[in-house]
C-alpha atoms as a PDB file:
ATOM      1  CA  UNK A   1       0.000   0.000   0.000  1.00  0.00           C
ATOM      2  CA  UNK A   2       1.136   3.314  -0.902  1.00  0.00           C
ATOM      3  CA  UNK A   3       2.497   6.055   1.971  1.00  0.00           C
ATOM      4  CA  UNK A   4       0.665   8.245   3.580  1.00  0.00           C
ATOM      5  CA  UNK A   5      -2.200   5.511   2.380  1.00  0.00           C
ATOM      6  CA  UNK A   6      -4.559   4.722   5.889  1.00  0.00           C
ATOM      7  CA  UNK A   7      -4.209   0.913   6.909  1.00  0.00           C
ATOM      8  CA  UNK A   8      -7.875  -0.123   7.616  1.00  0.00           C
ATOM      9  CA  UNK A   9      -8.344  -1.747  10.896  1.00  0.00           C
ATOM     10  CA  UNK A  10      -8.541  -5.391  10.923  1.00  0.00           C
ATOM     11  CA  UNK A  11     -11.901  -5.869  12.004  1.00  0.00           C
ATOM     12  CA  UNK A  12     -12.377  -9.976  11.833  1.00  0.00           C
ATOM     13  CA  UNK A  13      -8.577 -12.024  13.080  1.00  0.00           C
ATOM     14  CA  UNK A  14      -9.108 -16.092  12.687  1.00  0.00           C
ATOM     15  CA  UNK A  15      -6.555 -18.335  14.310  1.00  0.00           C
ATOM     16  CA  UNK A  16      -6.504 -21.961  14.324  1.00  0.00           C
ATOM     17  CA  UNK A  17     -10.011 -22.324  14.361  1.00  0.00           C
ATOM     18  CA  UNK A  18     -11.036 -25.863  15.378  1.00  0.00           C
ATOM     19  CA  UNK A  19     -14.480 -27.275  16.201  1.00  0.00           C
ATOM     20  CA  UNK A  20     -15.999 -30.551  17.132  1.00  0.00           C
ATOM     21  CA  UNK A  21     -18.978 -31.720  18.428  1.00  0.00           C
ATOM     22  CA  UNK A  22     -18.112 -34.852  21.037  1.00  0.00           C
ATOM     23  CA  UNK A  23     -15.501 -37.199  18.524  1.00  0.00           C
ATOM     24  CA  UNK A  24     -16.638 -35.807  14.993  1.00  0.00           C
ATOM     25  CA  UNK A  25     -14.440 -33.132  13.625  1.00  0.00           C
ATOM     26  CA  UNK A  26     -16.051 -30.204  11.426  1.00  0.00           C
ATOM     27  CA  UNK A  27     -13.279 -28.572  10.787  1.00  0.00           C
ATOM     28  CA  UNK A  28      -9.721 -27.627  11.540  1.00  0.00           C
ATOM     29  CA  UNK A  29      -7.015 -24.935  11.291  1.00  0.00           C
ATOM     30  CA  UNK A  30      -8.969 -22.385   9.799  1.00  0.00           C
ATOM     31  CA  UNK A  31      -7.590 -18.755   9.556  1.00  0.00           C
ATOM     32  CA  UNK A  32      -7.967 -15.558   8.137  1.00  0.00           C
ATOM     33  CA  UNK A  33      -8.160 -11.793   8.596  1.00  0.00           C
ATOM     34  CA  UNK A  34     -10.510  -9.321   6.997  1.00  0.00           C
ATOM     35  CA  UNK A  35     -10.000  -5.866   6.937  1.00  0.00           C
ATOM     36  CA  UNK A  36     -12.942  -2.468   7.734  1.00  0.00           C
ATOM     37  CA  UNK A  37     -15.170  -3.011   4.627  1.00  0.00           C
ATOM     38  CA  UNK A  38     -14.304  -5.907   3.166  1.00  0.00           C
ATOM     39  CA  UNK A  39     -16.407  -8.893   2.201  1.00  0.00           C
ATOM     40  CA  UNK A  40     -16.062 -12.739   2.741  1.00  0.00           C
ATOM     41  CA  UNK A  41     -17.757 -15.530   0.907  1.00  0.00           C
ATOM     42  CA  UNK A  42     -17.530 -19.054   3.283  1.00  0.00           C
ATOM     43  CA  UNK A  43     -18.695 -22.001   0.549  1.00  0.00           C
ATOM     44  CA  UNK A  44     -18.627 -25.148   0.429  1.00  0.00           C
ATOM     45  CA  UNK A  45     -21.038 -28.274   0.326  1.00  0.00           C
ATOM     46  CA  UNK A  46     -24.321 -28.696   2.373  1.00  0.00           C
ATOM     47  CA  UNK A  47     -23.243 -29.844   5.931  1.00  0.00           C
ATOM     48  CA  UNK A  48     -19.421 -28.926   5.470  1.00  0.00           C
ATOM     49  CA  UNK A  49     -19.722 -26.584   8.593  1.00  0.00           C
ATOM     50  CA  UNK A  50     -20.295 -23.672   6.564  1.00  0.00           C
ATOM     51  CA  UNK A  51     -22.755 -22.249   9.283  1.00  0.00           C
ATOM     52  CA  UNK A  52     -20.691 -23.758  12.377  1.00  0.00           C
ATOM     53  CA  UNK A  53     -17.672 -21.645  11.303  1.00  0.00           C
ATOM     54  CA  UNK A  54     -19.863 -18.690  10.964  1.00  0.00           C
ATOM     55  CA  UNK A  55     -21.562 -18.918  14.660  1.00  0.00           C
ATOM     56  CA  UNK A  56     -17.814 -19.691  15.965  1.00  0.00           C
ATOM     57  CA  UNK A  57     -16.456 -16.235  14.445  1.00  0.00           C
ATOM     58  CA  UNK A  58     -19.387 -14.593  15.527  1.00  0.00           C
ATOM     59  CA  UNK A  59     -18.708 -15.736  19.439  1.00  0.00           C
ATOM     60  CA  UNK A  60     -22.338 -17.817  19.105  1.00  0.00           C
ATOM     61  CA  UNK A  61     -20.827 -21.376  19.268  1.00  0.00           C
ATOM     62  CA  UNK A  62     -17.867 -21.697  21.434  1.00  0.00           C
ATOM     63  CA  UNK A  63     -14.769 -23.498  19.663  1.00  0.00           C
ATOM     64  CA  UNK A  64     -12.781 -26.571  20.753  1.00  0.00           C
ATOM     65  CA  UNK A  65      -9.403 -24.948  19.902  1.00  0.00           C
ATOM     66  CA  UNK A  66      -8.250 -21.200  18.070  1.00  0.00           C
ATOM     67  CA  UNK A  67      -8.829 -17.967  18.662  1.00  0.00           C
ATOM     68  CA  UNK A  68     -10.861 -14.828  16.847  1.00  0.00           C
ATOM     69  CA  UNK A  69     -10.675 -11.096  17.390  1.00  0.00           C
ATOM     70  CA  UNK A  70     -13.804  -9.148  16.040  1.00  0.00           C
ATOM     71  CA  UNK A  71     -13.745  -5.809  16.415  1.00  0.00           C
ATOM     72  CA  UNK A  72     -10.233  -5.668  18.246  1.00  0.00           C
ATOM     73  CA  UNK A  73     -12.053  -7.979  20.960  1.00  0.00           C
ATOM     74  CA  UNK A  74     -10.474 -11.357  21.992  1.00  0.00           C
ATOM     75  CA  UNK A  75     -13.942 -13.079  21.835  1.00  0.00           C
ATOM     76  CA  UNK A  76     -12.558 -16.254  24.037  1.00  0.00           C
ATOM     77  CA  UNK A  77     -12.193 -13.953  27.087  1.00  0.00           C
ATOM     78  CA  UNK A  78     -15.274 -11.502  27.641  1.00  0.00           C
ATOM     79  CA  UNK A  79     -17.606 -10.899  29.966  1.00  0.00           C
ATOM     80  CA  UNK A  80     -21.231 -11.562  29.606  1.00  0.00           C
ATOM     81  CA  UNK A  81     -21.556  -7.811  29.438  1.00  0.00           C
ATOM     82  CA  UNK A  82     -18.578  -7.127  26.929  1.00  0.00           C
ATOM     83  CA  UNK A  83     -20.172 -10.277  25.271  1.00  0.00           C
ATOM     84  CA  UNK A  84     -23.701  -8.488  24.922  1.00  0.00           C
ATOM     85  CA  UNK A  85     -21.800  -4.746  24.295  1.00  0.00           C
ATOM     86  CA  UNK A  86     -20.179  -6.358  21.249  1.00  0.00           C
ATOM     87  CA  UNK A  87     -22.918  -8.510  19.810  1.00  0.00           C
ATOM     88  CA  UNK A  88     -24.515  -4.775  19.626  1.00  0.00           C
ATOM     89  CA  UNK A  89     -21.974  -3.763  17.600  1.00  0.00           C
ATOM     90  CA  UNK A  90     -22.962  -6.974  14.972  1.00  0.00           C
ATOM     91  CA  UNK A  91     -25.671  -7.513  12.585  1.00  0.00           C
ATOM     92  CA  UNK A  92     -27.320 -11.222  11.424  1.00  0.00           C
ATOM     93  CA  UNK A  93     -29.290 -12.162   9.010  1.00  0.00           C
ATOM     94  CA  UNK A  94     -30.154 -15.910   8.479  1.00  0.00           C
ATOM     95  CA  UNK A  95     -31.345 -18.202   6.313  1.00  0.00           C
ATOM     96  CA  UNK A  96     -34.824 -18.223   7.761  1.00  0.00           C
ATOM     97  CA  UNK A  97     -36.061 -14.490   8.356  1.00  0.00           C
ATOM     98  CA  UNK A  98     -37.010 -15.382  11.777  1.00  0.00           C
ATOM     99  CA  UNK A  99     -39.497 -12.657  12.383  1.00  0.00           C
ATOM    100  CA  UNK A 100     -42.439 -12.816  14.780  1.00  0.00           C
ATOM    101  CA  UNK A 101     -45.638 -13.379  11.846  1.00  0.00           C
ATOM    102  CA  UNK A 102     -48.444 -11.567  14.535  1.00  0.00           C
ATOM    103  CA  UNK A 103     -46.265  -8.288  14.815  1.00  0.00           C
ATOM    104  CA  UNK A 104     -46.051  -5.552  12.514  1.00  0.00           C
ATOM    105  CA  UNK A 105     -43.213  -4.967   9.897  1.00  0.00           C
ATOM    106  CA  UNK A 106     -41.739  -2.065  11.769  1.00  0.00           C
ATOM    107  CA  UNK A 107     -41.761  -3.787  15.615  1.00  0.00           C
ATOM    108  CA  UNK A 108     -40.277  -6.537  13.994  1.00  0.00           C
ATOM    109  CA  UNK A 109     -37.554  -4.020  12.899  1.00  0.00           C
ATOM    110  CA  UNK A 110     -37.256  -2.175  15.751  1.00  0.00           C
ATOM    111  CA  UNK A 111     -36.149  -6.122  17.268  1.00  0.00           C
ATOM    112  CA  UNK A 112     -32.895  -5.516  16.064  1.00  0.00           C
ATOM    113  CA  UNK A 113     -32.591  -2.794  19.539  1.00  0.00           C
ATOM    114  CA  UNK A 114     -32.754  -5.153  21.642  1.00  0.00           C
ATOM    115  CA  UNK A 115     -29.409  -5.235  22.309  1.00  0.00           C
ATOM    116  CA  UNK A 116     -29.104  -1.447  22.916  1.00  0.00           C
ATOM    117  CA  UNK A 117     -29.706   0.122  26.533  1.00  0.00           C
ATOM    118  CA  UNK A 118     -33.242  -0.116  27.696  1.00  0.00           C
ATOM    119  CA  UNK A 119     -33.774  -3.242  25.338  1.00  0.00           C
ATOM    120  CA  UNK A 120     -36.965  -4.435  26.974  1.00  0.00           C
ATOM    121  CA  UNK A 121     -39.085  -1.403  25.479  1.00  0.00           C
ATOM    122  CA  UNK A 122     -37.455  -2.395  21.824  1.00  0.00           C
ATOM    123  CA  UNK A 123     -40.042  -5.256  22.070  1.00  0.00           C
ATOM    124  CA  UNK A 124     -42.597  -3.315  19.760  1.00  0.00           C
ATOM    125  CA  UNK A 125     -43.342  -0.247  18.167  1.00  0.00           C
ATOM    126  CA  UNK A 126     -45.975   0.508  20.922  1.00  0.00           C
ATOM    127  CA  UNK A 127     -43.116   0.313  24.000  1.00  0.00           C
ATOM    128  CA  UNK A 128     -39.828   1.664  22.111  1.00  0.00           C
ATOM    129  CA  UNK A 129     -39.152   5.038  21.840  1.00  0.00           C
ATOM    130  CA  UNK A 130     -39.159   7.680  19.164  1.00  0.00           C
ATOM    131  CA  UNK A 131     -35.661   7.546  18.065  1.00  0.00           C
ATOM    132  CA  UNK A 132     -35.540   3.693  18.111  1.00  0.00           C
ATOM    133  CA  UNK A 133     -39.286   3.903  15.539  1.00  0.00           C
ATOM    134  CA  UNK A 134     -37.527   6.463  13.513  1.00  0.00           C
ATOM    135  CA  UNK A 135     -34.459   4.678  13.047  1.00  0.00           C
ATOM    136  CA  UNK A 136     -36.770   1.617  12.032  1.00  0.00           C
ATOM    137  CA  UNK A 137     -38.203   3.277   9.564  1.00  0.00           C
ATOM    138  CA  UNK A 138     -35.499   4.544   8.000  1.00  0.00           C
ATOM    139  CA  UNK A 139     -33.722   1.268   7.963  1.00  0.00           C
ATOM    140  CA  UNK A 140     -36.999   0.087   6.336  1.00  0.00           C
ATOM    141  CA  UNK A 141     -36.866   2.983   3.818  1.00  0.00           C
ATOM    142  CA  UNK A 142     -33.510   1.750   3.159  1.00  0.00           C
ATOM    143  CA  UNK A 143     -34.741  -1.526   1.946  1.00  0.00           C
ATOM    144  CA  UNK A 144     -37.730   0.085   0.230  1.00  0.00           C
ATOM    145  CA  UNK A 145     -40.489  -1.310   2.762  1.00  0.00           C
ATOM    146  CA  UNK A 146     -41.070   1.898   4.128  1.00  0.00           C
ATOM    147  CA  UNK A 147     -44.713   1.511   3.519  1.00  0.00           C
ATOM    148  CA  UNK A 148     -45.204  -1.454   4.671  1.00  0.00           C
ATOM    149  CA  UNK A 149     -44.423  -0.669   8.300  1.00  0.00           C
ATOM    150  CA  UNK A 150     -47.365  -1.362  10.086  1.00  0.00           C
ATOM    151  CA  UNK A 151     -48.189  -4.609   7.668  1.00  0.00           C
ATOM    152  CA  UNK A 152     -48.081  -8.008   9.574  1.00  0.00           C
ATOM    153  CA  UNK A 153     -45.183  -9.919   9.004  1.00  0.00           C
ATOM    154  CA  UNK A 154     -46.877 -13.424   8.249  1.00  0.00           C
ATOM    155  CA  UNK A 155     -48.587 -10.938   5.422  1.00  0.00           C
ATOM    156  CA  UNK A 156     -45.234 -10.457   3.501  1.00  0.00           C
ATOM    157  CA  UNK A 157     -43.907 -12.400   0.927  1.00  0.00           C
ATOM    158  CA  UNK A 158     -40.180 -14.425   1.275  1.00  0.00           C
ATOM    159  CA  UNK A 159     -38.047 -11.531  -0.668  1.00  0.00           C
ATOM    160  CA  UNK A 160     -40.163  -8.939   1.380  1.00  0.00           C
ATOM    161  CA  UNK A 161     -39.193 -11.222   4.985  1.00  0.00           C
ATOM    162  CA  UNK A 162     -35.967 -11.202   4.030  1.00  0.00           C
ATOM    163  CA  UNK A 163     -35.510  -7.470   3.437  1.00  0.00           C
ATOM    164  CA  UNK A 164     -37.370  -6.987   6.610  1.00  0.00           C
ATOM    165  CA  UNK A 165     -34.754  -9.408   8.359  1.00  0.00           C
ATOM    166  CA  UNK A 166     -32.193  -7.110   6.383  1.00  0.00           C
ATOM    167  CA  UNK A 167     -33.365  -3.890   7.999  1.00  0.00           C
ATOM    168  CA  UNK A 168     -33.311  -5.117  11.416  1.00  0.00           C
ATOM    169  CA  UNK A 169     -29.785  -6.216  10.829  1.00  0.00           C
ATOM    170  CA  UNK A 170     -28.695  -2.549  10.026  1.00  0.00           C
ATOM    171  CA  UNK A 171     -31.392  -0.777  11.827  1.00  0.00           C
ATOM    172  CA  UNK A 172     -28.265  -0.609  15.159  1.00  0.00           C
ATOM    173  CA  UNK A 173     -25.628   0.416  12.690  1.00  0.00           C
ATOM    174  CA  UNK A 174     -23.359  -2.376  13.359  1.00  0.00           C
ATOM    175  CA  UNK A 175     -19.804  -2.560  12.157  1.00  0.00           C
ATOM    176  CA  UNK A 176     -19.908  -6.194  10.996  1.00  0.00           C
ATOM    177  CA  UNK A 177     -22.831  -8.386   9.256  1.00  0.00           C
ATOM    178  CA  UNK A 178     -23.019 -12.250   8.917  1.00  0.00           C
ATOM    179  CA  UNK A 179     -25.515 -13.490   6.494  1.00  0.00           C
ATOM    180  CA  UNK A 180     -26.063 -17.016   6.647  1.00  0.00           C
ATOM    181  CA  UNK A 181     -27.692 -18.625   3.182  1.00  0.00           C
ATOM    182  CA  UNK A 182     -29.663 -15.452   3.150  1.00  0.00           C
ATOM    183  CA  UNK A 183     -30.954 -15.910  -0.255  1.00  0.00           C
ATOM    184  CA  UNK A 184     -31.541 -20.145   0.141  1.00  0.00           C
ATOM    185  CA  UNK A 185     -35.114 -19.830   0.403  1.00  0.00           C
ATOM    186  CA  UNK A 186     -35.987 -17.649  -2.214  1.00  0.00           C
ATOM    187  CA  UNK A 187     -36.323 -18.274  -6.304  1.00  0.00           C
ATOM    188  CA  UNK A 188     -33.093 -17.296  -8.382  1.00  0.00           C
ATOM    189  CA  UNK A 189     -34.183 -13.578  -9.081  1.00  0.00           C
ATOM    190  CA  UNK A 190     -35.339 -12.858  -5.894  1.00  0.00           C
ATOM    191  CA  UNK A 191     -32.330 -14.173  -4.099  1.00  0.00           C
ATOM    192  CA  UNK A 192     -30.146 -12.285  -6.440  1.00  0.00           C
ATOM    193  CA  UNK A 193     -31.930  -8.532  -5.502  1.00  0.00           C
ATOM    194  CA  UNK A 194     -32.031  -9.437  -1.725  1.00  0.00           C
ATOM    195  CA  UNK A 195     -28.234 -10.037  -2.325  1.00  0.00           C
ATOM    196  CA  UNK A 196     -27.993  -6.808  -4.173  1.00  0.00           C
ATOM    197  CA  UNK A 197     -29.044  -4.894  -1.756  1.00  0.00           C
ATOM    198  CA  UNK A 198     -27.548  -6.492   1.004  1.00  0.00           C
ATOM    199  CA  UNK A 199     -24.396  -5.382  -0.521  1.00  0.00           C
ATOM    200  CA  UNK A 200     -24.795  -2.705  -1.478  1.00  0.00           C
ATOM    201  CA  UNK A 201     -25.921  -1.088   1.599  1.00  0.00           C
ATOM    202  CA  UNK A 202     -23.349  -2.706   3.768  1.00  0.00           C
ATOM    203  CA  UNK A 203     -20.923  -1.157   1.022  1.00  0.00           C
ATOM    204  CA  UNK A 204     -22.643   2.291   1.521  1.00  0.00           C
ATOM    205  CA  UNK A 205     -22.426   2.136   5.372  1.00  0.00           C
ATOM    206  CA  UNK A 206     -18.153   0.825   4.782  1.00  0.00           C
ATOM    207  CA  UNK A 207     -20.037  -2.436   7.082  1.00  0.00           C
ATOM    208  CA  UNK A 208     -17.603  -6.116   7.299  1.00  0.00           C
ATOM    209  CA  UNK A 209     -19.273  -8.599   5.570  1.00  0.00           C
ATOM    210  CA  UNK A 210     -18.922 -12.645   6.279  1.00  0.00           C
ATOM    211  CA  UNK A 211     -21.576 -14.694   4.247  1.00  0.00           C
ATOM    212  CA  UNK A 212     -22.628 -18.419   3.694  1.00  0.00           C
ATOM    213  CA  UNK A 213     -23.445 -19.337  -0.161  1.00  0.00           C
ATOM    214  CA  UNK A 214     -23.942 -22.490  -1.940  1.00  0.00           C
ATOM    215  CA  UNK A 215     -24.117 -19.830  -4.921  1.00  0.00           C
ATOM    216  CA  UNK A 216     -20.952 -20.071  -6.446  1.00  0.00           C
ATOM    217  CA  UNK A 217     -22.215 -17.279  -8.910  1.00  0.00           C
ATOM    218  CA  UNK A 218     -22.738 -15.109  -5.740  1.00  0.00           C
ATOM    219  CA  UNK A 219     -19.629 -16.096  -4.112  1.00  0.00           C
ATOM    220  CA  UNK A 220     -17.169 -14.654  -6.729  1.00  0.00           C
ATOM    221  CA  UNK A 221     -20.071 -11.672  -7.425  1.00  0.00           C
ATOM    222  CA  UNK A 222     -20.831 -10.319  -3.994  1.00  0.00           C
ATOM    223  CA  UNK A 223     -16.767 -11.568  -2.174  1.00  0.00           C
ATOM    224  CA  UNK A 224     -13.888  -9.586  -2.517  1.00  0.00           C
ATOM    225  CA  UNK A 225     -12.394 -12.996  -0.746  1.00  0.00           C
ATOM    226  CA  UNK A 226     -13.600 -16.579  -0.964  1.00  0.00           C
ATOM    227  CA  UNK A 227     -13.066 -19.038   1.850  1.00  0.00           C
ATOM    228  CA  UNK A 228     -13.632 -22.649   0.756  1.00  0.00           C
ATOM    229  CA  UNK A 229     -13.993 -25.639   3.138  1.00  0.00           C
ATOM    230  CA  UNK A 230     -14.410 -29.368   2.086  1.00  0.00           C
ATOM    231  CA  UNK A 231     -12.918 -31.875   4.058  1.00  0.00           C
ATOM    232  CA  UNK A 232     -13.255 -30.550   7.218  1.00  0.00           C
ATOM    233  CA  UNK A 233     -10.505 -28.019   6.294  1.00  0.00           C
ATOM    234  CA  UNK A 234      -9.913 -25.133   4.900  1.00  0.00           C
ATOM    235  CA  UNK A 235      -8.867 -25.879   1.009  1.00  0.00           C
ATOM    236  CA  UNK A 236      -9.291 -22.720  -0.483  1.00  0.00           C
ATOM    237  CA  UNK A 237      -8.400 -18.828   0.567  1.00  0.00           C
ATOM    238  CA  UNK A 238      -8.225 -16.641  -2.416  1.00  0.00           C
ATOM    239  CA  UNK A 239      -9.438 -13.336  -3.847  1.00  0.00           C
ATOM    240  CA  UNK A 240     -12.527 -13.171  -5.749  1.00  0.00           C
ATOM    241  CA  UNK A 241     -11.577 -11.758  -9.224  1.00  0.00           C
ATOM    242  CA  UNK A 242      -8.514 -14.385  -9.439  1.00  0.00           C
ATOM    243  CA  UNK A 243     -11.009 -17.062  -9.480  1.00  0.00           C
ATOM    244  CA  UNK A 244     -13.217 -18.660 -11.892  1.00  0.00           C
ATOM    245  CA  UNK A 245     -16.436 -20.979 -11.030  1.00  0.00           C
ATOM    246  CA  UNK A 246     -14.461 -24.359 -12.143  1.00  0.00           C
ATOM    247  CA  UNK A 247     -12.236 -23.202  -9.185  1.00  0.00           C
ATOM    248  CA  UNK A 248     -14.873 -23.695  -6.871  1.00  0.00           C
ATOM    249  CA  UNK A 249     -17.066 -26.655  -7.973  1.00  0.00           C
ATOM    250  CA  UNK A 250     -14.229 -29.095  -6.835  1.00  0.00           C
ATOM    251  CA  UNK A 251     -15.478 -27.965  -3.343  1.00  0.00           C
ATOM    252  CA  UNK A 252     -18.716 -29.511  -3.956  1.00  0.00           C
ATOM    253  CA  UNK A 253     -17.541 -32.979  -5.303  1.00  0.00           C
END
């Protein structure tokens, strides 16, 4: 990098990341770093540990051996408060929206404050207060469901869920997102705008991106980087415009 150039932080360190549940290995020796802004596709085959790895980096699932730093914090050695004070500072989305079907769009947003002080009164629109119900609907403007706030959720359809999901991820302006499969339930064109948007608005907000794909097309389009894991190892690290989709489909065989 050039002088004078800023070094962005690192904002996601890997180390020897090892998980097992009881004697079966998932995988083993995994590591990487990712920088402020970037954007990391994890693929591989259905049940390589794909989503394991993810919940381990995120501090979710605890891991048998290694170490990650997110967000400069050793995530091994918190307390539950630092625990709960940096999950705030971290976005999900996952494969299944997960939204509550008898509450409105915009309470269902407005979930994604939970973590912040006074969480309790984040439980619906009703209870939370006027800052948290206008940041919810701007995070819903930002997805373009602004008027669809006070819609149920079981009313929406799955690309309109799963922008939903996408605006409570951002509505807390975290510094990191994980998307897990978010586009797995949807049909190909409607998994490939949630994905457009998703990207573009964590690119907008400079937001660290880690996401789960069976897509190979949306791993090289949406990753600067491409983790793949087969084997219960990590077989391929590499940047996303030095790789072509053959590269990948040996992951799947």
């Amino acid at each position: 990098m050039p002088s004078g150039v800023p070094v962005p932080p690192v904002d996601i360190e890997a180390e020897g990341l090892t998980k097992q549940f009881g004697d079966t290995p998932i995988f083993s020796g995994v590591s990487f770093r990712l920088e402020r802004g970037g954007a990391v596709a994890l693929v591989g085959a259905n049940g390589v540990g794909k989503s394991t790895l993810l919940r381990c980096i995120m501090g979710v699932i605890p891991l048998t051996e290694g170490r990650v730093a997110l967000l400069g914090q050793d995530t091994g050695g918190l307390s539950a408060m630092a625990q709960r004070r940096l999950r705030a500072r971290v976005g999900f989305v996952a494969q299944k929206h997960n939204l509550v079907p008898r509450l409105s769009v915009l309470s269902n947003v407005i979930h994604g404050l939970l973590g912040q002080r006074g969480g309790v009164r984040h439980w619906s629109q009703a209870m939370a207060p006027a800052a948290s119900r206008q940041a919810a609907l701007e995070a819903l403007e930002a997805v373009g469901l602004a008027h669809l706030a006070q819609r149920r959720a079981d009313r929406l359809s799955g690309g309109q869920s799963q922008r939903v999901a996408i605006a409570r991820a951002i509505v807390a302006q975290p510094e990191v997102l994980f998307a897990d499969e978010p586009c797995a339930s949807l049909d190909p064109a409607a998994g490939e705008d949630v994905m457009d948007l998703f990207m573009r608005l964590a690119r907008e907000r400079t937001v660290t991106v880690v996401f789960t794909s069976h897509n190979i097309d949306h791993a090289l389009r949406y990753g600067d980087r491409v983790l793949g894991l087969a084997g219960g190892a990590l077989r391929l690290d590499a940047t996303a415009g030095s790789l072509a989709p053959a590269d990948l489909r040996g992951l799947y065989d």
